[in-house]
N, C-alpha and C. Protein backbone atom coordinates (compact mmCIF):
# COMPACT_ATOMS: atom_id res chain seq x y z
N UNK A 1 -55.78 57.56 37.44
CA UNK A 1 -54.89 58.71 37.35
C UNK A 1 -53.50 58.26 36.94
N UNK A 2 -52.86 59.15 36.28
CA UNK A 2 -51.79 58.63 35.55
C UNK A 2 -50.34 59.43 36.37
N UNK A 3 -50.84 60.75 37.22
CA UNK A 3 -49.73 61.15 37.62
C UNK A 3 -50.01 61.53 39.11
N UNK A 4 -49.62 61.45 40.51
CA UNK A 4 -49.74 61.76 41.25
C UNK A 4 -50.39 63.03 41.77
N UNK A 5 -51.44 63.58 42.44
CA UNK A 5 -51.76 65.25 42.70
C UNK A 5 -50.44 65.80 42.91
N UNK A 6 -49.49 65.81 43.93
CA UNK A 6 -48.21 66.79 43.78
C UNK A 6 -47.90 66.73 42.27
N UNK A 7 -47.46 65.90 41.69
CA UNK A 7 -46.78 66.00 40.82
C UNK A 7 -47.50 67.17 39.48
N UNK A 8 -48.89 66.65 39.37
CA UNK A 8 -49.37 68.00 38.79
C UNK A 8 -49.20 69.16 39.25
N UNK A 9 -49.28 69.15 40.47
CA UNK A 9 -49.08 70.46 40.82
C UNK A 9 -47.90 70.92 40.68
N UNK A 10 -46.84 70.43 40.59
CA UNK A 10 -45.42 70.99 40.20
C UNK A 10 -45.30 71.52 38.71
N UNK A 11 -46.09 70.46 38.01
CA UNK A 11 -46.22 71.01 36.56
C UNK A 11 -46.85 71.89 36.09
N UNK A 12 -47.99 72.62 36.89
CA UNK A 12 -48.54 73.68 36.87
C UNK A 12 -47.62 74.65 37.23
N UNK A 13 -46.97 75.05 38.37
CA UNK A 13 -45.84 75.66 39.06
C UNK A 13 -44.78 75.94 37.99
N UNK A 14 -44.48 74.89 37.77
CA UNK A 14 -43.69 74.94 36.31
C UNK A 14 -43.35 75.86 35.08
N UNK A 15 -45.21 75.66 34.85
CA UNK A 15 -45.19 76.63 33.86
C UNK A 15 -45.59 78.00 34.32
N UNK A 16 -46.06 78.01 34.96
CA UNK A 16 -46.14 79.49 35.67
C UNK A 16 -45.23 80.34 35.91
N UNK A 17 -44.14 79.40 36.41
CA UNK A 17 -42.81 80.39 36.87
C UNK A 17 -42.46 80.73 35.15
N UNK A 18 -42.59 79.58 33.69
CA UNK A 18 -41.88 80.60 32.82
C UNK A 18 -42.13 81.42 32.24
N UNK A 19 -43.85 81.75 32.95
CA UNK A 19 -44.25 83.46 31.87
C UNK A 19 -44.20 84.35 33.14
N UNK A 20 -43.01 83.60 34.31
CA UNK A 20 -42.70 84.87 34.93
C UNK A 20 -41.46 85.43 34.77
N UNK A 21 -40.41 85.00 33.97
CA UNK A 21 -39.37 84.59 34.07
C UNK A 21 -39.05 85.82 33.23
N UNK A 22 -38.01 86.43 33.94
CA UNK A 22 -37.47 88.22 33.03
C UNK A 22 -36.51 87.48 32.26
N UNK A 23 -36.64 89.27 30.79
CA UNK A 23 -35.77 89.07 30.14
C UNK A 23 -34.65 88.58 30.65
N UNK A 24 -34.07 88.39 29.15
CA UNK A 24 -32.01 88.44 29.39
C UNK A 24 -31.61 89.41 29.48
N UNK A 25 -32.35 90.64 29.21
CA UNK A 25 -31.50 91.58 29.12
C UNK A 25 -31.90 92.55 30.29
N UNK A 26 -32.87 91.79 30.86
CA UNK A 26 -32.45 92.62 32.77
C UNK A 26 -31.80 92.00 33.28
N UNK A 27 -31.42 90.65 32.74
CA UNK A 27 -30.53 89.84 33.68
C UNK A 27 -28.92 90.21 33.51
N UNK A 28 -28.79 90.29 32.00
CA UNK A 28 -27.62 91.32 31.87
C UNK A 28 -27.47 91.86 33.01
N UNK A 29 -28.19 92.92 32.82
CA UNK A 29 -28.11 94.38 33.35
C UNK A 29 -27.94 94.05 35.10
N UNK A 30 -28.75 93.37 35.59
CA UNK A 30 -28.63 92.72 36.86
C UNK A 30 -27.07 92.38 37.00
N UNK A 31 -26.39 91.19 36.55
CA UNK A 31 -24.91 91.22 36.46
C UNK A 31 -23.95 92.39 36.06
N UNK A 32 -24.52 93.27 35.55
CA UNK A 32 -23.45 94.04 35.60
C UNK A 32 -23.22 95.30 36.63
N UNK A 33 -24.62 95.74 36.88
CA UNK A 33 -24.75 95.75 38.39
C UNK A 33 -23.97 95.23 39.26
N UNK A 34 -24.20 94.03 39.76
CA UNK A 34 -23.26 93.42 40.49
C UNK A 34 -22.09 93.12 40.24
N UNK A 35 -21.65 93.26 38.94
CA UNK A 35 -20.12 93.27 38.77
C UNK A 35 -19.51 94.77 39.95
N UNK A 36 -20.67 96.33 39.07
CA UNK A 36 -20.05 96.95 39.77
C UNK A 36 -19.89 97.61 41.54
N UNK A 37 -20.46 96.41 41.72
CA UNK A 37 -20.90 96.62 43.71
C UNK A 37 -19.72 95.86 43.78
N UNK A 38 -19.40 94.48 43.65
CA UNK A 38 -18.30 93.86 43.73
C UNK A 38 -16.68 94.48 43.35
N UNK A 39 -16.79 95.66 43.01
CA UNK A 39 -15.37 95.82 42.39
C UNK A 39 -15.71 97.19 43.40
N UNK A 40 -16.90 98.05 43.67
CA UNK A 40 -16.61 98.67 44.54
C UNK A 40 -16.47 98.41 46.24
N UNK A 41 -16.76 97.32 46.34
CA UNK A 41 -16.64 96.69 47.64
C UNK A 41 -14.60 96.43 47.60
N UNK A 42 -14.12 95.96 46.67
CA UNK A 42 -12.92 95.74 46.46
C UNK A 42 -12.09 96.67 46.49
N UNK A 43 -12.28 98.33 45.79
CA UNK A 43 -11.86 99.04 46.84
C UNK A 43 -11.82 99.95 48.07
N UNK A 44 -13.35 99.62 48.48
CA UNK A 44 -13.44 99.94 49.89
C UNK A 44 -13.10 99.18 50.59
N UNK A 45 -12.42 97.93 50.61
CA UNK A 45 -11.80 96.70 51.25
C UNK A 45 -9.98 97.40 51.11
N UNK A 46 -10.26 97.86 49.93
CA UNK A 46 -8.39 98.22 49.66
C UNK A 46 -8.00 99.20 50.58
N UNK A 47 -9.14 100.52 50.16
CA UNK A 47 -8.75 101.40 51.15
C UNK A 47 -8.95 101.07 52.57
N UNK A 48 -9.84 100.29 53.23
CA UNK A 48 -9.14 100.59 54.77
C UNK A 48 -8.38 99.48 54.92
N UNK A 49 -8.01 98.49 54.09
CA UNK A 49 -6.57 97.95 54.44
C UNK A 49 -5.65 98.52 54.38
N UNK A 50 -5.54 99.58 53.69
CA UNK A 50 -4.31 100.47 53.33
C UNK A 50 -4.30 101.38 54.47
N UNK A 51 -5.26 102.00 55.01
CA UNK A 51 -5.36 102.65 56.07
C UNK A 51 -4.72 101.87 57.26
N UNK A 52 -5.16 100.75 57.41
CA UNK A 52 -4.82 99.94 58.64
C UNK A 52 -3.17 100.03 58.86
N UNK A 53 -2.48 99.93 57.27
CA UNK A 53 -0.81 99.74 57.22
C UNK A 53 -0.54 100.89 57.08
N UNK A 54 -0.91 102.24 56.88
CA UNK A 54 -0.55 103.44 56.93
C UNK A 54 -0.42 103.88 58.53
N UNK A 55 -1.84 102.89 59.36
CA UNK A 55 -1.57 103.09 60.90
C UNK A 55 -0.21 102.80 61.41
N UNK A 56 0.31 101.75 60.98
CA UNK A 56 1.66 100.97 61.17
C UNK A 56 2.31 101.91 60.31
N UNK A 57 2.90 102.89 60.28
CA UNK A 57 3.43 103.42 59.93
C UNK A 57 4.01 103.62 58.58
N UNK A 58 3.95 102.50 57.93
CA UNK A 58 4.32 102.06 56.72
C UNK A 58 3.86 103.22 55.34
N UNK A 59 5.25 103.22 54.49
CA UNK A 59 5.02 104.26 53.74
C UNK A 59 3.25 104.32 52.79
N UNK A 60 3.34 105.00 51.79
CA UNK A 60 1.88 104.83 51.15
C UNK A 60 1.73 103.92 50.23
N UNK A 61 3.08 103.66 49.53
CA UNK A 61 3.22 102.22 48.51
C UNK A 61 3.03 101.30 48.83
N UNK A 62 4.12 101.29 50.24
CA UNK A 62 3.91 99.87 50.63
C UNK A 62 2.78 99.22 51.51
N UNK A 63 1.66 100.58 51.63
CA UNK A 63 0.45 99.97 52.39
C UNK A 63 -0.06 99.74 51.51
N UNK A 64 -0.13 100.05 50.20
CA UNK A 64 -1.15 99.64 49.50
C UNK A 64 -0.74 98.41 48.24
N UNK A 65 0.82 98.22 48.49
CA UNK A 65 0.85 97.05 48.04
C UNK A 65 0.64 96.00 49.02
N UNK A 66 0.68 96.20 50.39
CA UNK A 66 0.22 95.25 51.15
C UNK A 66 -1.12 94.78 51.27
N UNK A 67 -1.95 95.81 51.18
CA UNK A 67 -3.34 95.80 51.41
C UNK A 67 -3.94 94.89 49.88
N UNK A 68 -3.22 95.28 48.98
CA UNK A 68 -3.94 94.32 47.41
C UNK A 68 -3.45 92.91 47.59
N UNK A 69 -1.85 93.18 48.07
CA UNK A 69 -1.57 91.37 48.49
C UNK A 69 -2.82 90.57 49.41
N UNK A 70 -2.93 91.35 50.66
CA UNK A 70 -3.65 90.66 51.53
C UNK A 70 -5.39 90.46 50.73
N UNK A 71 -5.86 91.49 50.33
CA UNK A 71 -7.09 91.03 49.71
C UNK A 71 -6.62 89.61 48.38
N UNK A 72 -6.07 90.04 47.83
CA UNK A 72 -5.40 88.82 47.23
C UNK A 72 -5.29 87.67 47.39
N UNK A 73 -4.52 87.19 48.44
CA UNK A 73 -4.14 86.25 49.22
C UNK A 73 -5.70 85.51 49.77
N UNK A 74 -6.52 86.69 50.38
CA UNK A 74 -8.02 86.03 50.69
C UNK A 74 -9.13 85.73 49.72
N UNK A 75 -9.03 85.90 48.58
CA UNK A 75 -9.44 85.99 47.49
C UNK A 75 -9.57 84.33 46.85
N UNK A 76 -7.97 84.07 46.55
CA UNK A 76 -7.62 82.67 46.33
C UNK A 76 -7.73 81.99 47.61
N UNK A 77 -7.60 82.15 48.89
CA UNK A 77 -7.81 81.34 49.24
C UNK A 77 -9.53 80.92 49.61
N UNK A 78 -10.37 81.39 49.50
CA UNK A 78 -11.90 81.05 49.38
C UNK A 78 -12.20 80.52 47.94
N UNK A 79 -11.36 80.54 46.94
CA UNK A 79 -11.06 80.15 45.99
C UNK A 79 -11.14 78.06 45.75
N UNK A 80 -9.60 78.08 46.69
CA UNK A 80 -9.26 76.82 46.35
C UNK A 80 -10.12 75.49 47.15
């Protein structure tokens, strides 16, 4: 024998997974999907931060420039 039993068997596995393997263009579509869950998560994150600084009394500008800073700020820092 020239190749180990696992090892065939991976190469079988192999090819199997690539006539399972979806288009590009559901995979597109998959990412852009998730682009738009991600940007709506971003502002349901905005709005109840903004809510939170509207609790604090703080006018409506400045909660919601606080609230984009602070998502901001957590953003880059999971970032770096």
């Amino acid at each position: 024998m020239d190749k180990p039993f696992s090892a065939r068997l991976l190469s079988a596995n192999a090819v199997a997974n690539i006539g399972d393997s979806k288009p590009v263009g559901e995979l597109n579509q998959f990412r852009r999907k998730s682009a738009v869950v991600e940007h709506f998560l971003y502002l349901e994150k905005l709005y109840l931060l903004t809510q939170e600084y509207l609790g604090l009394n703080l006018p409506l500008t400045d909660s919601l420039r606080a609230a984009e800073a602070d998502l901001w700020s957590i953003a880059h820092a999971v970032r770096t």
